[in-house]
Protein backbone atom coordinates (compact mmCIF):
# COMPACT_ATOMS: atom_id res chain seq x y z
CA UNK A 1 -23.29 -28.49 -14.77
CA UNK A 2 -24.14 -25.21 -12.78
CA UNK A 3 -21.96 -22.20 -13.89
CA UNK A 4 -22.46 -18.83 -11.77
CA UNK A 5 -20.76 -15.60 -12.92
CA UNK A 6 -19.63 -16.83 -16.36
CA UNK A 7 -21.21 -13.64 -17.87
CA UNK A 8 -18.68 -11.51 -14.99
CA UNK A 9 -15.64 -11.24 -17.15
CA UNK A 10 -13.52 -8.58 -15.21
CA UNK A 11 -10.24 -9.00 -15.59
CA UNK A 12 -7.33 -7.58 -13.44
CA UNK A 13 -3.29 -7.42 -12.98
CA UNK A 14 -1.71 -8.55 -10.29
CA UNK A 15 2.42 -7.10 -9.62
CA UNK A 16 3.93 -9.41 -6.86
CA UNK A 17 6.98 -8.17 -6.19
CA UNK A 18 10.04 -9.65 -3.02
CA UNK A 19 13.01 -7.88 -1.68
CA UNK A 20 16.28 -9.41 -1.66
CA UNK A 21 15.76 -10.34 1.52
CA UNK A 22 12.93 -12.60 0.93
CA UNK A 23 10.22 -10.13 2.14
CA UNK A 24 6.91 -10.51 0.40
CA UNK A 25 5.71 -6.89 -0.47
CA UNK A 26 2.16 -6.32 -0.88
CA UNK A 27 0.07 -6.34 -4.09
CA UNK A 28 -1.02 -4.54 -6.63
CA UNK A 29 -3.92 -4.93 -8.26
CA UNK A 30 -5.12 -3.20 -11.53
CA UNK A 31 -8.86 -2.83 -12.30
CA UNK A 32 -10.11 -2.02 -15.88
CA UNK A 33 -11.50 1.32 -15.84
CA UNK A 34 -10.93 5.10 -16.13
CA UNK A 35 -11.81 6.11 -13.13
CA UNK A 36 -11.82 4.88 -9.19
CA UNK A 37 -15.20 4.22 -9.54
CA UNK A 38 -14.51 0.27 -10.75
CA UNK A 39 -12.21 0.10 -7.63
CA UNK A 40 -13.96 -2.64 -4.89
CA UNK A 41 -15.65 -0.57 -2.11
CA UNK A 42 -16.25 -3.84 0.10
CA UNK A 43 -14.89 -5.68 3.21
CA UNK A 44 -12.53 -7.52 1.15
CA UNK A 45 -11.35 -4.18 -0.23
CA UNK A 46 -10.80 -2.82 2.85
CA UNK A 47 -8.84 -5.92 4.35
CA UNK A 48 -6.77 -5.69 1.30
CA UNK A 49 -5.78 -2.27 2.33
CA UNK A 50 -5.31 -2.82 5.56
CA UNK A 51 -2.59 -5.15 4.54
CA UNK A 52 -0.74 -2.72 2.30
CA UNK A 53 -2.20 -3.83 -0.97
CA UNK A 54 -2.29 -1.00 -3.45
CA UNK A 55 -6.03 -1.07 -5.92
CA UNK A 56 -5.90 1.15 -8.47
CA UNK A 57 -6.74 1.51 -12.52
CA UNK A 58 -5.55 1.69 -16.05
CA UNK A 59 -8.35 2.12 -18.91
CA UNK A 60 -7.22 -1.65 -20.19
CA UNK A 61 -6.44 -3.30 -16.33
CA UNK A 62 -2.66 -3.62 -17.81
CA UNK A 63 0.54 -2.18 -15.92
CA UNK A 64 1.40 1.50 -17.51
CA UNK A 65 3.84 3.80 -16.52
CA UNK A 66 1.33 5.34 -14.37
CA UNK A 67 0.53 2.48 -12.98
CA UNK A 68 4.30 1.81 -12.14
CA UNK A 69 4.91 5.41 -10.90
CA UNK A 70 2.45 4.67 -7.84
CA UNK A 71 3.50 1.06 -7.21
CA UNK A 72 6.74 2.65 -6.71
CA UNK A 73 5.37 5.49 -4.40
CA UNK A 74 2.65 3.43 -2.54
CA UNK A 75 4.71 -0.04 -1.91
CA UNK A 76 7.69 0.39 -3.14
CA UNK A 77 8.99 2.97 -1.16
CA UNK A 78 7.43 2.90 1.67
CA UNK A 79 9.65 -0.70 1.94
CA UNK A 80 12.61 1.43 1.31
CA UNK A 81 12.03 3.97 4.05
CA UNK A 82 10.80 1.31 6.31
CA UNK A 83 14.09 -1.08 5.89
CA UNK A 84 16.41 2.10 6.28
CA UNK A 85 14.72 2.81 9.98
CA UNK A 86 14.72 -1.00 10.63
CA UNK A 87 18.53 -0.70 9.89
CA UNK A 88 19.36 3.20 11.29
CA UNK A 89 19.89 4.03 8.22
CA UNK A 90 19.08 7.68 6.65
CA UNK A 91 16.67 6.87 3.52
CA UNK A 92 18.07 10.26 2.22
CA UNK A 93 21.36 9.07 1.53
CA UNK A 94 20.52 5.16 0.80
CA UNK A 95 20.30 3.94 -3.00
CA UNK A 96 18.10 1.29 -4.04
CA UNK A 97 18.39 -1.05 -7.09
C-alpha cells in the first residue's frame, strides 16, 4: 500500500457558519502557527480568497477569541452590511443576533 504525505500532519479549523436565510457564508480556516508566515501563498489560496474565505492563525490552529473577533469583522459583517443594502436598510441602525 502506497502512502504519500503521512509524515504532513498539519492540522487546521474550519468555522462554517449560514444565515437564517439559508445563505452559506464563507470559511474560515485556522492554520497552526504564530505568525502569517504558515498561511498558504498558492493558487488555491488565492481562489479561496477570492471567494470570501477568511485564512488566518492561532499558535494551536484552534478558534480563540482572536480568532472570533476577525471572523466577525472579515465575514461576519461584511454579510450584515451587505443584507442591509440588499434590503435598503441603514446597517447603522440594524441589530443582528
Amino acid at each position: 500500500m502506497l502512502s504519500l504525505g503521512k509524515e504532513d500532519k498539519r492540522q487546521f479549523t474550519v468555522l462554517g457558519s449560514a444565515a437564517t436565510d439559508g445563505v452559506l457564508l464563507p470559511l474560515q480556516v485556522v492554520f497552526k502557527g504564530k505568525t502569517g508566515q504558515v498561511l498558504p501563498n498558492n493558487s488555491a489560496a488565492v481562489i479561496a480568497a477570492l471567494e470570501g474565505w477568511h485564512l488566518t492563525h492561532s499558535a494551536n490552529h484552534w478558534s480563540t477569541q482572536e480568532t472570533m473577533r476577525s471572523f466577525v469583522q472579515k465575514v461576519l459583517h461584511p454579510y450584515f452590511e451587505g443584507k442591509c443594502f440588499d434590503l435598503g436598510l441603514n446597517p447603522l441602525t440594524q441589530r443582528m443576533i
